[in-house]
Protein backbone atom coordinates (compact mmCIF):
# COMPACT_ATOMS: atom_id res chain seq x y z
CA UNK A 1 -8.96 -65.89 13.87
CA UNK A 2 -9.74 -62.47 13.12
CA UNK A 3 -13.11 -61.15 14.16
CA UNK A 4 -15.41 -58.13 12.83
CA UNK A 5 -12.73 -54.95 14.19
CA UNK A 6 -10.15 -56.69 11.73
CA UNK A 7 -12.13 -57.73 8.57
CA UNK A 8 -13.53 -54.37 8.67
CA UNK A 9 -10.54 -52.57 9.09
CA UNK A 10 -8.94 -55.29 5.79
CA UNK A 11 -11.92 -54.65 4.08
CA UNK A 12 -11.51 -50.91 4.06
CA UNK A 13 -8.13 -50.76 3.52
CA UNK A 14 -9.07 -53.10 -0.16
CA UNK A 15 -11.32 -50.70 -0.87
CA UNK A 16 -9.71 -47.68 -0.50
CA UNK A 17 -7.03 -49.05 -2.79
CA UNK A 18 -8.59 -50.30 -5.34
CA UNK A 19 -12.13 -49.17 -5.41
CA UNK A 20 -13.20 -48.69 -9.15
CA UNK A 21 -10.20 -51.21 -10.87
CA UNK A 22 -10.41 -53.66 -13.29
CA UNK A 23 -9.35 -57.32 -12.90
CA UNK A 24 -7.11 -57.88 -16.18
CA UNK A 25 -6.16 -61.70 -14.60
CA UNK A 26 -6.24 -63.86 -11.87
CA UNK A 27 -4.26 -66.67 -10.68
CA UNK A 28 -5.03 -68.92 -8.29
CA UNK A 29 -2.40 -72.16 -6.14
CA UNK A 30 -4.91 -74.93 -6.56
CA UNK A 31 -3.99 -75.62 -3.23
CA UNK A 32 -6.90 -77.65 -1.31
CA UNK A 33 -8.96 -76.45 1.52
CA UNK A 34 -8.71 -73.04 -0.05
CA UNK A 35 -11.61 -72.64 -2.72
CA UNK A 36 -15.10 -72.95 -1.90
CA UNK A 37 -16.15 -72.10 -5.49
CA UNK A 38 -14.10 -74.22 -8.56
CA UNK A 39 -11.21 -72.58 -9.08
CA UNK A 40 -12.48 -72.12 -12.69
CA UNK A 41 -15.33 -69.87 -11.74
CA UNK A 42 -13.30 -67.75 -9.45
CA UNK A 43 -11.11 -67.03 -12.34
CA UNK A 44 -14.13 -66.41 -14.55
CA UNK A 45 -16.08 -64.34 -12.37
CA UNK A 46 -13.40 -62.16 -11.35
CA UNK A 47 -11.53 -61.62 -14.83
CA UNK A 48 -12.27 -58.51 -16.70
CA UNK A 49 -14.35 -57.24 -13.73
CA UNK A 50 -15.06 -54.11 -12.72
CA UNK A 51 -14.32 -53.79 -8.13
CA UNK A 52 -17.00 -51.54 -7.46
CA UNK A 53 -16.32 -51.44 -3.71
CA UNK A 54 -15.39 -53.88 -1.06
CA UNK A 55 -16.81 -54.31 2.44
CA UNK A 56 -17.59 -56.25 5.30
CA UNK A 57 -20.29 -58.84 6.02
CA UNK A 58 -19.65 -60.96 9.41
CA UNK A 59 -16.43 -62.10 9.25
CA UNK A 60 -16.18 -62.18 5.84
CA UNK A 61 -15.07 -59.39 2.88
CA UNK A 62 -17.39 -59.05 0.13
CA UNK A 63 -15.75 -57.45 -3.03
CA UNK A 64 -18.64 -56.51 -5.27
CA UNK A 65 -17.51 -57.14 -8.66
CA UNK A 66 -19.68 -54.94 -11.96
CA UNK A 67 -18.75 -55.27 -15.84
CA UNK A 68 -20.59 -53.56 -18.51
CA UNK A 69 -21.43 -56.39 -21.09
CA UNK A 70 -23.66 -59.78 -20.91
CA UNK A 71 -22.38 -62.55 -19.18
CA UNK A 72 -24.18 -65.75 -20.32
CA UNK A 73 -22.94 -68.31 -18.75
CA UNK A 74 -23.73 -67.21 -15.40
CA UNK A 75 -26.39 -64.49 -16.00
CA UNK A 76 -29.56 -64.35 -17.55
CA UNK A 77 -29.21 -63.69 -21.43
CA UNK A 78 -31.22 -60.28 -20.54
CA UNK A 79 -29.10 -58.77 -17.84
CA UNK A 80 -26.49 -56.00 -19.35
CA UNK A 81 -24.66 -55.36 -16.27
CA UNK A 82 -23.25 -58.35 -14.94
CA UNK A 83 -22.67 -58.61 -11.21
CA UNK A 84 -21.06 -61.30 -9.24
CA UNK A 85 -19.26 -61.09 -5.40
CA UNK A 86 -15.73 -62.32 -4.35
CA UNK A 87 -16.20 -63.65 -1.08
CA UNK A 88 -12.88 -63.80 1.44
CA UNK A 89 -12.70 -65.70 4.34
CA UNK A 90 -9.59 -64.55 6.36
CA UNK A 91 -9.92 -68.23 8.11
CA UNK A 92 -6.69 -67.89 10.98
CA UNK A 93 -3.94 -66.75 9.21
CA UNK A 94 -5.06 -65.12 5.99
CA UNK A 95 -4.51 -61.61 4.84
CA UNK A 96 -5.38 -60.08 2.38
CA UNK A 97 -2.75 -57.63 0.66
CA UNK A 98 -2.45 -55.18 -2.29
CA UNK A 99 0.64 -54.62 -3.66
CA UNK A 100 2.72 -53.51 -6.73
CA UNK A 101 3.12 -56.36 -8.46
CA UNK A 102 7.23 -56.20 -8.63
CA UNK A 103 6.96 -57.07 -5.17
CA UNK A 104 7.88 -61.42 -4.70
CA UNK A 105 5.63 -63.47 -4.08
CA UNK A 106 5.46 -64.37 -0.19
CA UNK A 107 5.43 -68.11 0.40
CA UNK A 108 1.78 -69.33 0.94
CA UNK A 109 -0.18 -67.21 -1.20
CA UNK A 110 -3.04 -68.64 -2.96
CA UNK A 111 -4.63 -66.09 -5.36
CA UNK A 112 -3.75 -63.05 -7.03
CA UNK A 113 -5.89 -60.53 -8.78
CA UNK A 114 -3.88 -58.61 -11.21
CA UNK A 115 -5.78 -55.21 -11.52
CA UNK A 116 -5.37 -52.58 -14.79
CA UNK A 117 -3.18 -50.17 -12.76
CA UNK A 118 -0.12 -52.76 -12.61
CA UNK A 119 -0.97 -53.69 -8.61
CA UNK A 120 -2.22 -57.10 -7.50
CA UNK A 121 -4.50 -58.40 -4.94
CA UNK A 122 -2.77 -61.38 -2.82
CA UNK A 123 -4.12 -63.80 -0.55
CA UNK A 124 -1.96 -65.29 1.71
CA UNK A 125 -2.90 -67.75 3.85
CA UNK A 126 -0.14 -70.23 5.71
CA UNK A 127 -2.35 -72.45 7.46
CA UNK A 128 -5.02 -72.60 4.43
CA UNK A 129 -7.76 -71.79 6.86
CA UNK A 130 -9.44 -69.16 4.78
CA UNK A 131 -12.01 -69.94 2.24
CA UNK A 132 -12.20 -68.07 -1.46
CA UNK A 133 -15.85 -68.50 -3.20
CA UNK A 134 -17.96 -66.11 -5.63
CA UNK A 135 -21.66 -65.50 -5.96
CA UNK A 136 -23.47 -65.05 -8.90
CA UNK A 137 -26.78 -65.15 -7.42
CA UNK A 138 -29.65 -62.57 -7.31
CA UNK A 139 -29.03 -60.36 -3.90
CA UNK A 140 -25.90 -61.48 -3.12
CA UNK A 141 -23.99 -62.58 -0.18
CA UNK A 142 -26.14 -61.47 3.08
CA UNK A 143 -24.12 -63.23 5.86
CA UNK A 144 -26.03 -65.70 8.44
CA UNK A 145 -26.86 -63.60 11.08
CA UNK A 146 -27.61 -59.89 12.61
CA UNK A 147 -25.20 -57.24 11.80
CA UNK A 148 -23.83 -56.35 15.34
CA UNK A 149 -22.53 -52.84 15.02
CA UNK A 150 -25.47 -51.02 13.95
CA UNK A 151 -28.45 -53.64 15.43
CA UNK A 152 -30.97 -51.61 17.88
CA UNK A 153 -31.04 -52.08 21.36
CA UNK A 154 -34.55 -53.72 21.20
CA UNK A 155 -33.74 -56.16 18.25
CA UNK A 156 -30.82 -57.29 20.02
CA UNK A 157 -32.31 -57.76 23.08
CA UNK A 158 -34.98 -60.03 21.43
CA UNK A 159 -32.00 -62.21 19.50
CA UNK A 160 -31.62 -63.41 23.20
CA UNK A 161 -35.37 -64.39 24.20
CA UNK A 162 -35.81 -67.70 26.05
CA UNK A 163 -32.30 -69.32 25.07
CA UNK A 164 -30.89 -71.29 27.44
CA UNK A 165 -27.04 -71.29 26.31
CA UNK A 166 -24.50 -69.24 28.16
CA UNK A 167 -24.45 -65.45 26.91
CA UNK A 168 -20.76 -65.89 26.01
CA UNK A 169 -22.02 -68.83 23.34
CA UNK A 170 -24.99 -66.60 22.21
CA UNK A 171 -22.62 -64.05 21.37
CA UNK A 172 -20.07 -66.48 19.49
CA UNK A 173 -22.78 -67.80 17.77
CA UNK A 174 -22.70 -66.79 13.94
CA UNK A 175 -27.08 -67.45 13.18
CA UNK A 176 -27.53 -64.91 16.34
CA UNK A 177 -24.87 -61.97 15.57
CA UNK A 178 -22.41 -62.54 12.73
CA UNK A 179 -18.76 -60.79 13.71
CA UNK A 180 -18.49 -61.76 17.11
CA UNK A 181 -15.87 -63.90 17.77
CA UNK A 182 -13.65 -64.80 21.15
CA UNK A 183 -11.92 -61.06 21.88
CA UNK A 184 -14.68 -59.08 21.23
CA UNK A 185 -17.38 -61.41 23.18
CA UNK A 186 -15.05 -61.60 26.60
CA UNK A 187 -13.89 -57.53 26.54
CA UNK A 188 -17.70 -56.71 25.89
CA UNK A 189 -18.78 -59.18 28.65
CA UNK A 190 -16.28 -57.11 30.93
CA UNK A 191 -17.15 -53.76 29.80
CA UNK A 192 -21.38 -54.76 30.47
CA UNK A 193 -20.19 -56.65 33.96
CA UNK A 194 -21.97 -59.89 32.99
CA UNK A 195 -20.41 -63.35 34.22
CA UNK A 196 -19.95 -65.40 30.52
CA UNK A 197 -21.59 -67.97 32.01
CA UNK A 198 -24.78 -66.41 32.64
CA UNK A 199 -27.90 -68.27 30.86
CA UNK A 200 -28.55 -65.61 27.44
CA UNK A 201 -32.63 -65.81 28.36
CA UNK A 202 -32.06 -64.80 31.99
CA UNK A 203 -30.80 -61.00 31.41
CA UNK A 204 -32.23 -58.83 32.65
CA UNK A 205 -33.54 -55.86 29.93
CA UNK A 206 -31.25 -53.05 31.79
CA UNK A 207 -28.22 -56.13 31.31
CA UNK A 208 -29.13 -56.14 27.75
CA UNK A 209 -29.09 -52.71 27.16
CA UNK A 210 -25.51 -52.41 28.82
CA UNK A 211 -23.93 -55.84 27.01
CA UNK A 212 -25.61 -53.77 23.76
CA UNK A 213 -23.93 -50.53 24.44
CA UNK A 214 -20.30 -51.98 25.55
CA UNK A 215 -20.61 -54.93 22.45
CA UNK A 216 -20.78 -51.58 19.98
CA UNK A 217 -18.31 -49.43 21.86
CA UNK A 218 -15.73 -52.30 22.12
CA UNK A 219 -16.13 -53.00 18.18
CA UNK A 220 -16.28 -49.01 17.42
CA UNK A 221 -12.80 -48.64 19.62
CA UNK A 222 -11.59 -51.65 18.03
CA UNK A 223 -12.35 -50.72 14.66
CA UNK A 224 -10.50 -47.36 14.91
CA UNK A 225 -7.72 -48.59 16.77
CA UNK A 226 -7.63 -51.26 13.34
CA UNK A 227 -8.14 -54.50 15.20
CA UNK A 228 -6.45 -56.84 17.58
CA UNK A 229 -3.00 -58.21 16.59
CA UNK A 230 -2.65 -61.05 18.77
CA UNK A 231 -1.40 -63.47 16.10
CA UNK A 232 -0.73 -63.21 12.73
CA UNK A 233 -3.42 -60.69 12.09
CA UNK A 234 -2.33 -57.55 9.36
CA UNK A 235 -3.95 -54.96 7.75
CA UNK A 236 -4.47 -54.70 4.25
CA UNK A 237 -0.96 -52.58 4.11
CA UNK A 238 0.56 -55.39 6.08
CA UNK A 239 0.22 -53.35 9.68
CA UNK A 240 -1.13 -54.15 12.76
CA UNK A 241 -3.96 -53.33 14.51
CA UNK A 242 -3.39 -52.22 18.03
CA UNK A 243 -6.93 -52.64 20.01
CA UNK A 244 -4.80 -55.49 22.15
CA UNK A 245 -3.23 -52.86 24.12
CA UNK A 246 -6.68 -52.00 25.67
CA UNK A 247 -8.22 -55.60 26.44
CA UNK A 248 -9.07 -56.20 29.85
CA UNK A 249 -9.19 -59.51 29.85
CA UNK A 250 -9.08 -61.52 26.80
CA UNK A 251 -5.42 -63.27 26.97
CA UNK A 252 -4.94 -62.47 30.54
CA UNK A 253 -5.54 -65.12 32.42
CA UNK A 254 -4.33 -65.64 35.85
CA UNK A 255 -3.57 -61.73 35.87
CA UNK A 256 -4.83 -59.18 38.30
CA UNK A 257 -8.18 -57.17 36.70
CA UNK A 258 -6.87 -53.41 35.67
CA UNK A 259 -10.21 -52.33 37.15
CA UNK A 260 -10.08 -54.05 40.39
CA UNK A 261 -7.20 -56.00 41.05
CA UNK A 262 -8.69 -59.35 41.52
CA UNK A 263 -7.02 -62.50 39.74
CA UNK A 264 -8.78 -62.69 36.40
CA UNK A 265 -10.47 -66.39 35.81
CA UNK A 266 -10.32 -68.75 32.80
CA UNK A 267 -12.97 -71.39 32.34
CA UNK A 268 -14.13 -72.92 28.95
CA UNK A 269 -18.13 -71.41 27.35
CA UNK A 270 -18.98 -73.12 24.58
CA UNK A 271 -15.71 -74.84 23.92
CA UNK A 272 -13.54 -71.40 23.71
CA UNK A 273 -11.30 -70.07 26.38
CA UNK A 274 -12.87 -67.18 28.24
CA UNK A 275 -11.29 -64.77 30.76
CA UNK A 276 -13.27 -63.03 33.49
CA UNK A 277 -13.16 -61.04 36.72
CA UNK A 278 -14.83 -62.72 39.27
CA UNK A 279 -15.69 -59.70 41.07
CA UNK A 280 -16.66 -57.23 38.39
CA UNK A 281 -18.75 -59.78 36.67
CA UNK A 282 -21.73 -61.15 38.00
């Protein structure tokens, strides 16, 4: 599934395409599993739209939608500028692609936003993992947890306080830190020199500090290098990332540790596979 490095990196290869478009239609499969929001809504939110930038929150890409007349139905009567969110939740095999819209179709995709300039926005998604939803709320879509990349050492530190779970759970868990998923939790473990398995409320302040520093170097390195392609995971160009040629030990099990040669262990945290070196991580 991708994980923060690879939203972000989709998310700001969206925007830089088509920051500042306008949504002239949308269609959408009516596939199941794959629309959080009625498929009627999406279609209504999104249609005649203005994209006035698209991002990252946790794992998910928030396109921030703006048009310049009422919209009563879903606003207040009062409000001139409408503005609603397209929410898209890669799941384990979506991307998200824009294209010209000569291009076919690929097999599997579930919406496309046909923008003013003749290009289209496509979500593809084979195993229908993903999720598609708007907002229409007041403040929009916030995500569920802390924002990991630009937290401060002390905040994150307290996230931690007197929990009990392992630290590689802590950090999978979405209500803590939203982003972190399996990579990104085991090569940050590494990089700090922290066994997974160690209880989160136990660390040690000067542990902290380091799992804080390596979890924002890791994502920063990751980020530039534009993800982790260990599956079907593409960019927003259709390219792949190429952070997986520096992981240490996330899909190297039974392998000898680049640092220090010893045979890299896999044990299960908080139902997930997790990779560690016995020696370098204590």
């Amino acid at each position: 599934m991708p994980e923060l490095p690879e939203v972000e990196t989709v998310a700001n290869g969206v925007n830089e395409r088509v920051r500042g478009q306008r949504i002239v239609r949308v269609w959408t499969s009516g596939k199941p599993q794959t629309f959080k929001s009625p498929e009627s809504e999406i279609a209504e939110v999104l249609t005649g739209a203005t994209i006035e930038g698209v991002r990252r929150v946790g794992k998910s890409i928030v396109m921030d939608l703006g048009r310049g007349k009422k919209k009563q139905d879903l606003r207040s009567a009062q409000d001139d500028n409408f503005h609603g969110q397209f929410l898209v939740h890669l799941g384990m095999t979506g991307r998200l692609l824009v294209t010209p819209a000569e291009v076919p179709m690929a097999a599997h995709t579930h919406a496309v936003l046909s923008l003013a300039d003749g290009r289209e926005v496509r979500f593809v998604d084979p195993r229908r993992f993903g999720r598609l939803s708007v907002v229409t709320d007041e403040g929009g879509y916030a995500g569920p947890g802390v924002e990991p990349t630009t937290v401060g050492v002390e905040e994150f530190s307290g996230l931690f306080k007197g929990r009990k779970i392992a630290i590689k759970a802590a950090l999978l868990n979405q209500s803590i830190l939203h982003g972190v998923g399996n990579i990104y939790a085991d090569e940050s473990l590494f990089r700090a020199g922290i066994r997974p398995t160690k209880p989160a409320g136990k660390l040690t302040k000067a542990e902290l500090a380091k799992l804080h520093k390596a979890l924002q170097q890791v994502l920063a390195k990751a980020i530039k290098l534009g993800g982790s392609s260990v599956s079907d995971y593409v960019d927003a160009a259709g390219v792949k990332g190429f952070f997986q040629l520096e992981h240490k030990v996330y899909g190297r099990a039974g392998e000898v540790c680049k640092d220090c040669a010893t045979a890299l262990k896999k044990i299960v945290v908080g139902g997930r596979t997790t990779v560690y070196c016995p020696r370098c991580q204590k």
